[in-house]
Protein backbone atom coordinates (compact mmCIF):
# COMPACT_ATOMS: atom_id res chain seq x y z
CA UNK A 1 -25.15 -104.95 109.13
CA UNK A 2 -28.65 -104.01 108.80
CA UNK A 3 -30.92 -105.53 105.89
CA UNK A 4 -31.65 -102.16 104.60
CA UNK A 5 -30.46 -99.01 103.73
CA UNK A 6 -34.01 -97.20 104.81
CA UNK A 7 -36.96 -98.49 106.08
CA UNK A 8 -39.84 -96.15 105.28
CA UNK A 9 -43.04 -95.22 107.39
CA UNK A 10 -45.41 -94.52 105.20
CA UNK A 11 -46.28 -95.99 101.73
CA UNK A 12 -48.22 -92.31 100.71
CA UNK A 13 -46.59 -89.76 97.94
CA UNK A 14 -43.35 -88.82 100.51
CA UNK A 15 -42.73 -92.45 100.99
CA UNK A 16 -43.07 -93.52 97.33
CA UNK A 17 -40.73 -90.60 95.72
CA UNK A 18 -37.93 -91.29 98.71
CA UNK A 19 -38.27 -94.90 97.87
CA UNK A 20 -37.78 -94.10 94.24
CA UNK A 21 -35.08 -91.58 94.60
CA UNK A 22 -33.17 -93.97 97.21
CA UNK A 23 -33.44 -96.96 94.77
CA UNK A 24 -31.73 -94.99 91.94
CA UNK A 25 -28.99 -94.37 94.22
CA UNK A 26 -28.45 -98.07 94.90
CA UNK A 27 -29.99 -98.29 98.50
CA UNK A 28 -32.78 -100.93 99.56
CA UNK A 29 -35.04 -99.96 100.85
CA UNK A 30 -38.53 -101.69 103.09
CA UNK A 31 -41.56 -99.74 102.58
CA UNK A 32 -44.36 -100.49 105.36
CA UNK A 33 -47.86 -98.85 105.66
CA UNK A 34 -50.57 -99.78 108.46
CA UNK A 35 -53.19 -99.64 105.69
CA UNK A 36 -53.91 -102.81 103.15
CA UNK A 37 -52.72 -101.06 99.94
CA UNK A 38 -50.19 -98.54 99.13
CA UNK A 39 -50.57 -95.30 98.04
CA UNK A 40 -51.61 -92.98 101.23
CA UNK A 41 -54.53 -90.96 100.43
CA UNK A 42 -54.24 -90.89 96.33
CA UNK A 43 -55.01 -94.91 96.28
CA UNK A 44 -57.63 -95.28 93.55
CA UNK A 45 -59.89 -98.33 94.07
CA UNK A 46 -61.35 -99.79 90.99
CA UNK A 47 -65.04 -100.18 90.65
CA UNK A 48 -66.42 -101.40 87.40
CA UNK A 49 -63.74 -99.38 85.38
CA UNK A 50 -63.77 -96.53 87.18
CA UNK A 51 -60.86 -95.30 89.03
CA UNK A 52 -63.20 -94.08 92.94
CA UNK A 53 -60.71 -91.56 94.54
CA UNK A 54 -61.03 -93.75 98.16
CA UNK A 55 -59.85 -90.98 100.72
CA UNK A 56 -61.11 -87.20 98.71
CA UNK A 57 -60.86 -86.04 95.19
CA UNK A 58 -57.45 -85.59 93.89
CA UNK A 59 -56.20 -83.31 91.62
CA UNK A 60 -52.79 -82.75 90.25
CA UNK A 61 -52.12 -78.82 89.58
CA UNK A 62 -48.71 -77.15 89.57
CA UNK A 63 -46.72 -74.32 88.07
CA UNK A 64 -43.29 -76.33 88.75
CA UNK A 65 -42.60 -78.03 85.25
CA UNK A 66 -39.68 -80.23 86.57
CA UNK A 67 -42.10 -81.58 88.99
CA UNK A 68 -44.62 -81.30 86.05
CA UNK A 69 -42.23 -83.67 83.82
CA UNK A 70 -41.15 -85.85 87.13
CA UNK A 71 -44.49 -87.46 87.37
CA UNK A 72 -45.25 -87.32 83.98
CA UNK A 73 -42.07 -89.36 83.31
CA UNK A 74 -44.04 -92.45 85.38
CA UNK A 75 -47.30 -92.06 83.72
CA UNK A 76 -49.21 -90.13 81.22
CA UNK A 77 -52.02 -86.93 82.69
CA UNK A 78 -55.16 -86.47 80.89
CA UNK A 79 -56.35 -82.67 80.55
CA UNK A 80 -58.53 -82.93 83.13
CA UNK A 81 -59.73 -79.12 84.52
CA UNK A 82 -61.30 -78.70 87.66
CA UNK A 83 -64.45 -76.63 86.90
CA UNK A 84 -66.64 -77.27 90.52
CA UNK A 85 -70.01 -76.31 90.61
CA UNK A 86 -72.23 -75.24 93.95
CA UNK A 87 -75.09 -76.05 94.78
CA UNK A 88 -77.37 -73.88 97.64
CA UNK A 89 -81.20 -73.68 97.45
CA UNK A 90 -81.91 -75.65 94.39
CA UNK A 91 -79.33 -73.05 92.36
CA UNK A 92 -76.21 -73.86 90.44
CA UNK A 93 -73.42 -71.56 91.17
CA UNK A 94 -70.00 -71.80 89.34
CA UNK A 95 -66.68 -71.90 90.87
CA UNK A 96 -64.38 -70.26 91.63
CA UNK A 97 -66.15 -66.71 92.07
CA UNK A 98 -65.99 -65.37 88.55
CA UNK A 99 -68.69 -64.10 85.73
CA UNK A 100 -70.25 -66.56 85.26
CA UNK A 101 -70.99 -66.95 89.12
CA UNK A 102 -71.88 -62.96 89.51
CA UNK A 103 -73.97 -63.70 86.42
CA UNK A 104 -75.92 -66.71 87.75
CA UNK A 105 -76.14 -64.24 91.11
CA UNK A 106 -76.90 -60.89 89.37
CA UNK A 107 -77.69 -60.93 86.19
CA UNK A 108 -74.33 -58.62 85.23
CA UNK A 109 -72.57 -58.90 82.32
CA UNK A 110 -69.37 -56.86 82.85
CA UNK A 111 -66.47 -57.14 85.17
CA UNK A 112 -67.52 -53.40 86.08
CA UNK A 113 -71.08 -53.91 87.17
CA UNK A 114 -70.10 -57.35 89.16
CA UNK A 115 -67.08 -54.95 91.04
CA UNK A 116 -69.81 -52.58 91.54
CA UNK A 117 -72.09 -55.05 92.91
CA UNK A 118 -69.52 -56.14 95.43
CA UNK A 119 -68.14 -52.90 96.45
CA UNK A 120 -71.42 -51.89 97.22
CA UNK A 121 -72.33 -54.72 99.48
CA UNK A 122 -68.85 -54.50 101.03
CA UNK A 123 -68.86 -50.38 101.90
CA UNK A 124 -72.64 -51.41 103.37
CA UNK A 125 -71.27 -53.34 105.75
CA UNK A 126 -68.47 -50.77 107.46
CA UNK A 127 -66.12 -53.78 108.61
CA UNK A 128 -62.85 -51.72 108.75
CA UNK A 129 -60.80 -54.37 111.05
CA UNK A 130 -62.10 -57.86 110.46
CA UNK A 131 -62.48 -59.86 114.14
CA UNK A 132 -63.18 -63.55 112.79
CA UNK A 133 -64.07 -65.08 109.77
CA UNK A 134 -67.17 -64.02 109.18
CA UNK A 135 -66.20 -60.52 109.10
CA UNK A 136 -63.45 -61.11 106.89
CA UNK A 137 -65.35 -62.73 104.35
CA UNK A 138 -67.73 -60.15 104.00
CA UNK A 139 -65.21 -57.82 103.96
CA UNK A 140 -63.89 -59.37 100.49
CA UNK A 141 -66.92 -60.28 98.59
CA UNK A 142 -70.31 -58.88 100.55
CA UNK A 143 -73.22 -60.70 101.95
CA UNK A 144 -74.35 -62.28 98.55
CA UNK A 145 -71.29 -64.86 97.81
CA UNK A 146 -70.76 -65.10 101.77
CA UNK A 147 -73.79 -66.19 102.66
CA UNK A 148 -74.45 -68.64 99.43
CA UNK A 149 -71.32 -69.79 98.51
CA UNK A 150 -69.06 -69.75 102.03
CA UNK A 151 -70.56 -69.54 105.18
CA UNK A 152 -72.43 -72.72 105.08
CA UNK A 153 -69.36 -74.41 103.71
CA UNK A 154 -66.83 -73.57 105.79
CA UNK A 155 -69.16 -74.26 108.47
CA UNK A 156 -69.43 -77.76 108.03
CA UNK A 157 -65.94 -77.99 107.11
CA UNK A 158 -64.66 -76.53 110.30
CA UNK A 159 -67.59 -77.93 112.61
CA UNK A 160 -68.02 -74.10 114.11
CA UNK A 161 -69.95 -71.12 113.30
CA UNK A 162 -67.98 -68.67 111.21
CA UNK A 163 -67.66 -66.53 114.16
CA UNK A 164 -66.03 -68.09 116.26
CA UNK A 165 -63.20 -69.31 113.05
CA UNK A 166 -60.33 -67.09 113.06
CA UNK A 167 -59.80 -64.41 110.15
CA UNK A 168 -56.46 -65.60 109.27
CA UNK A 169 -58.51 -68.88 107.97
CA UNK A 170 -59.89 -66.59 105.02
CA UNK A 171 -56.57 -64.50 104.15
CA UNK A 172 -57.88 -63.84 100.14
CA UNK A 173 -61.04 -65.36 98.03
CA UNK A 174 -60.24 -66.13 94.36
CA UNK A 175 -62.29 -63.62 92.81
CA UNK A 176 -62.16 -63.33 88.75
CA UNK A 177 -63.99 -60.94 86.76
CA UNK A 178 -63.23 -62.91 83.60
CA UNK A 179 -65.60 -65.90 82.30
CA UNK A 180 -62.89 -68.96 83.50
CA UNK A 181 -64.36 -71.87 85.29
CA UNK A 182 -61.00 -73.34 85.67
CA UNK A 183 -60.71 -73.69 89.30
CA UNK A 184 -56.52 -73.48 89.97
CA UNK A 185 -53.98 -70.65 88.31
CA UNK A 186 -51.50 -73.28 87.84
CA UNK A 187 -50.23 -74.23 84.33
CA UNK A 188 -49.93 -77.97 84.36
CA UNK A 189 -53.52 -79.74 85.68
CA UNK A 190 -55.01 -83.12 85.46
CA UNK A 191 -55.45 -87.35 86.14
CA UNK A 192 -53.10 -89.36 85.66
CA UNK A 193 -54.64 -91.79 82.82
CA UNK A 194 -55.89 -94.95 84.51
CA UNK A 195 -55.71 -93.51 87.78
CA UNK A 196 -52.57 -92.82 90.97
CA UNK A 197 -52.35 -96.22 91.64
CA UNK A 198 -50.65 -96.24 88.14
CA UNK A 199 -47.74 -93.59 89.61
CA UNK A 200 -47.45 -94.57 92.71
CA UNK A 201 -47.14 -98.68 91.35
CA UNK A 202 -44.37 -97.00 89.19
CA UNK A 203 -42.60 -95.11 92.20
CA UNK A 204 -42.00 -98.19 94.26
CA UNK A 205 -41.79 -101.01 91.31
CA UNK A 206 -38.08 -102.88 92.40
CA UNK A 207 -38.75 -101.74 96.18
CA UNK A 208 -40.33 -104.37 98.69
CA UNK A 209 -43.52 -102.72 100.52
CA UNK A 210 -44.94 -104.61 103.04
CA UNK A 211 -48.84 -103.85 103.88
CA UNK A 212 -51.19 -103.61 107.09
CA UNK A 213 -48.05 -103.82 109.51
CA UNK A 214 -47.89 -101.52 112.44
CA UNK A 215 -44.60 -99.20 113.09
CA UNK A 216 -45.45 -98.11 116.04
CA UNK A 217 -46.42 -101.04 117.71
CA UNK A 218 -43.63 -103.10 116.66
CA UNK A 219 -40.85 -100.34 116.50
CA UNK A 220 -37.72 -102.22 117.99
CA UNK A 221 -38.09 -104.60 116.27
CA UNK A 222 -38.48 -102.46 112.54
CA UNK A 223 -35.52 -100.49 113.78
CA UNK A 224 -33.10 -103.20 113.50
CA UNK A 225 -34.24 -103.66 110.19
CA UNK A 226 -32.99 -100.02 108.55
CA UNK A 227 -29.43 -97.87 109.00
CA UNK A 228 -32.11 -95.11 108.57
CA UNK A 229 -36.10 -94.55 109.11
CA UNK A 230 -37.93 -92.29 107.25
CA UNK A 231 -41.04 -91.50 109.16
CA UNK A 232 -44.14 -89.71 107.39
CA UNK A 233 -46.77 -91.05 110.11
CA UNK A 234 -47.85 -88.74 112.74
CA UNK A 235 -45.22 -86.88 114.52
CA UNK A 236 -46.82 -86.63 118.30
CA UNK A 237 -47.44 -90.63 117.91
CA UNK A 238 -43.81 -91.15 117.02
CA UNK A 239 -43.17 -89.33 120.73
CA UNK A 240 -46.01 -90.87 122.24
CA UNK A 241 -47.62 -87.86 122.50
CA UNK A 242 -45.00 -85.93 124.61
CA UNK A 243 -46.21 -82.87 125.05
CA UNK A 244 -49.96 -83.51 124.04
CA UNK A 245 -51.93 -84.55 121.14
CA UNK A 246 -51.87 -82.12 118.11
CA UNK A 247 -55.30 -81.70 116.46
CA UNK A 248 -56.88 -82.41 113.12
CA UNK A 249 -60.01 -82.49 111.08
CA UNK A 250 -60.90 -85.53 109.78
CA UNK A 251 -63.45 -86.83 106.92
CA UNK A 252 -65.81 -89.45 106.62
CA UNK A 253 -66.65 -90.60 103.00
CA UNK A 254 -69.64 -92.53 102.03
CA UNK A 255 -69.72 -94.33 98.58
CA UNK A 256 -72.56 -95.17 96.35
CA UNK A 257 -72.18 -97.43 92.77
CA UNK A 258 -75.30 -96.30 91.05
CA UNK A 259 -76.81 -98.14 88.14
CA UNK A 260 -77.41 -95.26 86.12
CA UNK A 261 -74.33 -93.54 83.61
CA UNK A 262 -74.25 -90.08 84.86
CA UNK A 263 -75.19 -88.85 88.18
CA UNK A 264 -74.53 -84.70 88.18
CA UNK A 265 -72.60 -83.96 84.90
CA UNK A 266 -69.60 -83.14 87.13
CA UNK A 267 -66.78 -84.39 88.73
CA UNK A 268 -67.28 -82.06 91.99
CA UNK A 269 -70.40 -80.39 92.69
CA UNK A 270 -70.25 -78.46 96.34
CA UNK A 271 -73.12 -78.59 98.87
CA UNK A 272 -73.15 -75.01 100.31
CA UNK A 273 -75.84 -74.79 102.66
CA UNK A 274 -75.11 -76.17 106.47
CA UNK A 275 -78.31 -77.54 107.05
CA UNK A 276 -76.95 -80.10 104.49
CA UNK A 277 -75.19 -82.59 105.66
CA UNK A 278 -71.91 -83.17 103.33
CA UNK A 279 -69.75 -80.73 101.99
CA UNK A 280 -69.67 -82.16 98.68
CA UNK A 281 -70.29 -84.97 95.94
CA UNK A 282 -67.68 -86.66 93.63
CA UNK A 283 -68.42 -88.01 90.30
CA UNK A 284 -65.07 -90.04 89.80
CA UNK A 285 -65.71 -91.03 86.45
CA UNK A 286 -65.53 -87.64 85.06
CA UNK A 287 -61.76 -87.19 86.62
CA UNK A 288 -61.34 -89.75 83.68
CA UNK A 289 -64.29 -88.83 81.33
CA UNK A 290 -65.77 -92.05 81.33
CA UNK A 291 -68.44 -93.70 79.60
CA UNK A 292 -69.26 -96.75 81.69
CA UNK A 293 -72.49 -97.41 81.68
CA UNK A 294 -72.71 -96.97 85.53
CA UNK A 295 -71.30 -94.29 88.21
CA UNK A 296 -69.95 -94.00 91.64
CA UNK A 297 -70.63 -91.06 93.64
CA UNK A 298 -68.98 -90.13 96.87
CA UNK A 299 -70.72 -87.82 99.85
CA UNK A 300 -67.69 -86.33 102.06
CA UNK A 301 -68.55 -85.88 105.67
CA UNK A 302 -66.24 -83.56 107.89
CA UNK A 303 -65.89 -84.32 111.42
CA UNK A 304 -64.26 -83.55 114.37
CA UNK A 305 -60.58 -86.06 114.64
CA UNK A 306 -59.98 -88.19 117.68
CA UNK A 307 -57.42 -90.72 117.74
CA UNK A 308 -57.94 -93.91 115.58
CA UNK A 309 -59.63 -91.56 112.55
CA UNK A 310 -57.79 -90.69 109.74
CA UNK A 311 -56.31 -87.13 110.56
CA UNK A 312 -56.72 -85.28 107.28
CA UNK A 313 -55.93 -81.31 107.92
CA UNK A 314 -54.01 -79.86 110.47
CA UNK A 315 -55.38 -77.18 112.63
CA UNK A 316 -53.03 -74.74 112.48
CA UNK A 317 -53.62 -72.22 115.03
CA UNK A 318 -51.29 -70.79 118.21
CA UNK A 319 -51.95 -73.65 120.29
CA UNK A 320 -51.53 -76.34 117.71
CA UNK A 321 -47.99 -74.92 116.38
CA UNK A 322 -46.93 -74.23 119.14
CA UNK A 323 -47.06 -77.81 120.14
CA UNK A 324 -45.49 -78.94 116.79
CA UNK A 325 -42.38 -76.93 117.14
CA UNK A 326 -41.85 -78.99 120.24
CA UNK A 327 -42.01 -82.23 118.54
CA UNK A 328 -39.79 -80.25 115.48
CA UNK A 329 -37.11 -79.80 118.06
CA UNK A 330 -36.81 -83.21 119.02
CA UNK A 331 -36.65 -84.42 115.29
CA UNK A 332 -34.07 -82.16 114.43
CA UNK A 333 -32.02 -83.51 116.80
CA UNK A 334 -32.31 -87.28 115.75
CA UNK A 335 -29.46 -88.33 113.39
CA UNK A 336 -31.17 -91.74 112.48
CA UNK A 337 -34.80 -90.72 111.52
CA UNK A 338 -35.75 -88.57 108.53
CA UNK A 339 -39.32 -86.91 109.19
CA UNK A 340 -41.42 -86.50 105.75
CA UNK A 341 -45.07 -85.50 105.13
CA UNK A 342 -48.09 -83.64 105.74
CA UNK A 343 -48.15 -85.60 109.31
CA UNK A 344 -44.67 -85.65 110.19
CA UNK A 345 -44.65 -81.66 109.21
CA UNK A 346 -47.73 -80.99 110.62
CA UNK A 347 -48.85 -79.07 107.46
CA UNK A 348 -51.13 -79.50 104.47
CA UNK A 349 -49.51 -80.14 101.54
CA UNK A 350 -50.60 -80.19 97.89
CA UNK A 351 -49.35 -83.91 96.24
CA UNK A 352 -46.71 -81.40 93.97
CA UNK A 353 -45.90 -79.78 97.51
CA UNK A 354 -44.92 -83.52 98.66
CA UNK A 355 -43.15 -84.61 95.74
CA UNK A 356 -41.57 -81.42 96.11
CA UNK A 357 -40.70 -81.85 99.57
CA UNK A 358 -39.17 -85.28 98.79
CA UNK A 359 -37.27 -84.77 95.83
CA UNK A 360 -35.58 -81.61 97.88
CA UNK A 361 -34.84 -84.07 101.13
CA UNK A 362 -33.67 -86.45 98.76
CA UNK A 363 -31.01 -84.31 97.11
CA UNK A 364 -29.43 -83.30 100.51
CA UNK A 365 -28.98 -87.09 100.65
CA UNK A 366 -27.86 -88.19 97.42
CA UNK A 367 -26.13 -84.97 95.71
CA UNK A 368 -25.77 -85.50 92.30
C-alpha cells in the first residue's frame, strides 16, 4: 500500500486546487516543489508590509463567477483595476488603446475623429495581406500606436525585430473608443487582500507540502510514495527530453525597496521604447493600495530561456507544437500520471484558466 493517494509535482495554482479538491474527497495527498516556498509563480514575498509579486505582476480577472466565488470562498479580493500606463519618450500614454490614449496622441475628442485618425494612417499604408508582425500591427492601428506603444515592446519581449515575429502573434489589438482605462473586459477583477500566499496557504492547509526537493532527480524513489502523480513540471523534462527540448521565454526580475512612499503613482507603468532595457516597472503596493511609508519597485527583464531558467511563456509556433503533441501522446497513454499546468500543457494560462483546468480534471476524478 502506498502512503498516499497522490503525490503532486508542483506546489503552483494546478497543484494547490488538485490538492484541495483531492483532500475533500478523503485522499492524502504529498505536495513537493523544487522551489523553497509554495505557491508557483503567484508567491507573494513580504517586504515591510507590502505584499512584492516575486515572479511578475498578478492579476486575477475572469468572467466565470463559479470560479469567481471558488477563490473568493478562500479569501477576500479587493477592487483592484488594472489601469497600466506607458511610458515612450518622456510621454505618458494610457492603456489599453482607448480615448484617453488617442487623446494624449492627437488631441481628438470623439470616437469619430480618433477612427478617422486611424483609418487614415492604416489606408496610407496599403498592407492588404499582412507577412509578419509588423505588418499586421500597422494594419490594425497605423504607424502612430505601432511605433509608440508596440513595436518597441514586443521587441524586447520577444528578443527579435517585429519582422521577423510571426503575424499570428498579433491576431487583434484592444482598441476602445470609449474613455475606460480598465485594462481587462472581464467582470470580476482584483488582489486578493493580504496577498496569494493567503489563497494558496488556504488551498493546501490539512495537506503535507514538502519544499526544495527535486522530482526528477529522485523519481523512483517519489513514485513509491503515490498510487497516482500529478505532474505540472515541464513535460519534455518528465521524458528527458525525448524528442528535443521545447522552447520558452523567460524573465529576469530585479527588485528595489526604496525609502521613499510612492515611486510612479501606479501599479504597472510599461517601458515602450527598445532602446530601454525592461519592459516594465511594478509598484506592488498599489495592487493593495498601500500607505507604507516606503515602496518596492520591480524592473522585468525578458530573455531568451535555456535550461536551468525559469521557463515563463511557451513559444508556440509549428516547430514548438509540433514537438508537444509528441510528448501529449505519450501522456495520454500513461494510466498512473495526471499531467496539469501551463508546463505540463505547454500553454499559457491565465491563474482562472488553471483553476479552471483543475477543478475540470478534478471532477472527471471525483464525480459528485
Amino acid at each position: 500500500m502506498a502512503e498516499f493517494d497522490y503525490l503532486i509535482v508542483g506546489a503552483g495554482l494546478f497543484g494547490a486546487v488538485f490538492a484541495h479538491e483531492a483532500k475533500k474527497n478523503n485522499k492524502k495527498c504529498l505536495v513537493i516543489d523544487r522551489r523553497s516556498h509554495a505557491g508557483g509563480n503567484i508567491y507573494c514575498e513580504n517586504k515591510d508590509g507590502i505584499n512584492v509579486h516575486k515572479y511578475g505582476a498578478h492579476i486575477f480577472h475572469t468572467n466565470d463567477k463559479p470560479i469567481w466565488d471558488y477563490v473568493n470562498s478562500f479569501v477576500e479580493f479587493n477592487r483592484y483595476t488594472n489601469s497600466p500606463m506607458a511610458l515612450y519618450n518622456g510621454e505618458m500614454y494610457n492603456l489599453p488603446f482607448n480615448m484617453n490614449t488617442f487623446y494624449q496622441l492627437w488631441k481628438v475628442k470623439t470616437p469619430e475623429e480618433a477612427q478617422a485618425k486611424i483609418q487614415e494612417q492604416v489606408a496610407s499604408l496599403n498592407i492588404t495581406n499582412p507577412q509578419n508582425l509588423e505588418e499586421q500591427a500597422l494594419s490594425l492601428v497605423g504607424t502612430d500606436v505601432y511605433e509608440k506603444l508596440i513595436k518597441g515592446y514586443t521587441e524586447k519581449q520577444w528578443g527579435r525585430d517585429a519582422k521577423d515575429l510571426p503575424a499570428f502573434i498579433i491576431k487583434r489589438l484592444p482598441v476602445r473608443f470609449t474613455f475606460d482605462n480598465n485594462y481587462f473586459n472581464d467582470k470580476y477583477q482584483g488582489i486578493p487582500v493580504g496577498g496569494y500566499n493567503k489563497l494558496t496557504e488556504a488551498l493546501f492547509a490539512g495537506t503535507e507540502v514538502r519544499l526544495g526537493v527535486d522530482y526528477i532527480a529522485n523519481r523512483a524513489e517519489f513514485d513509491q510514495l503515490a498510487d497516482t502523480v500529478v505532474f505540472t513540471g515541464q513535460i519534455d523534462e518528465y521524458y528527458n527530453y525525448r524528442f528535443g527540448q521545447l522552447e520558452y521565454r523567460s524573465l529576469r526580475f530585479e527588485h528595489e525597496h526604496l525609502n521613499i512612499p510612492n515611486f510612479q503613482g501606479n501599479a504597472v507603468v510599461n517601458y515602450t521604447e527598445r532602446q530601454v532595457p525592461f519592459t516594465r516597472i511594478i509598484e506592488h503596493k498599489h495592487f493593495e493600495f498601500g500607505t507604507q511609508p516606503t515602496t518596492v519597485i520591480t524592473r522585468e527583464y525578458p530573455q531568451e530561456w535555456k535550461s536551468g531558467d525559469e521557463p515563463y511563456y511557451p513559444i508556440n509556433d509549428d516547430k514548438n507544437t509540433q514537438l508537444f503533441k509528441q510528448y501529449q501522446q505519450l501522456a495520454e497513454a500513461e494510466t498512473k500520471v495526471i499531467f496539469g499546468g501551463r508546463l505540463a500543457e505547454y500553454r499559457y494560462y491565465d491563474m482562472h484558466q488553471v483553476i479552471g483546468a483543475a477543478l475540470a480534471k478534478t471532477k472527471k476524478i471525483f464525480p459528485a
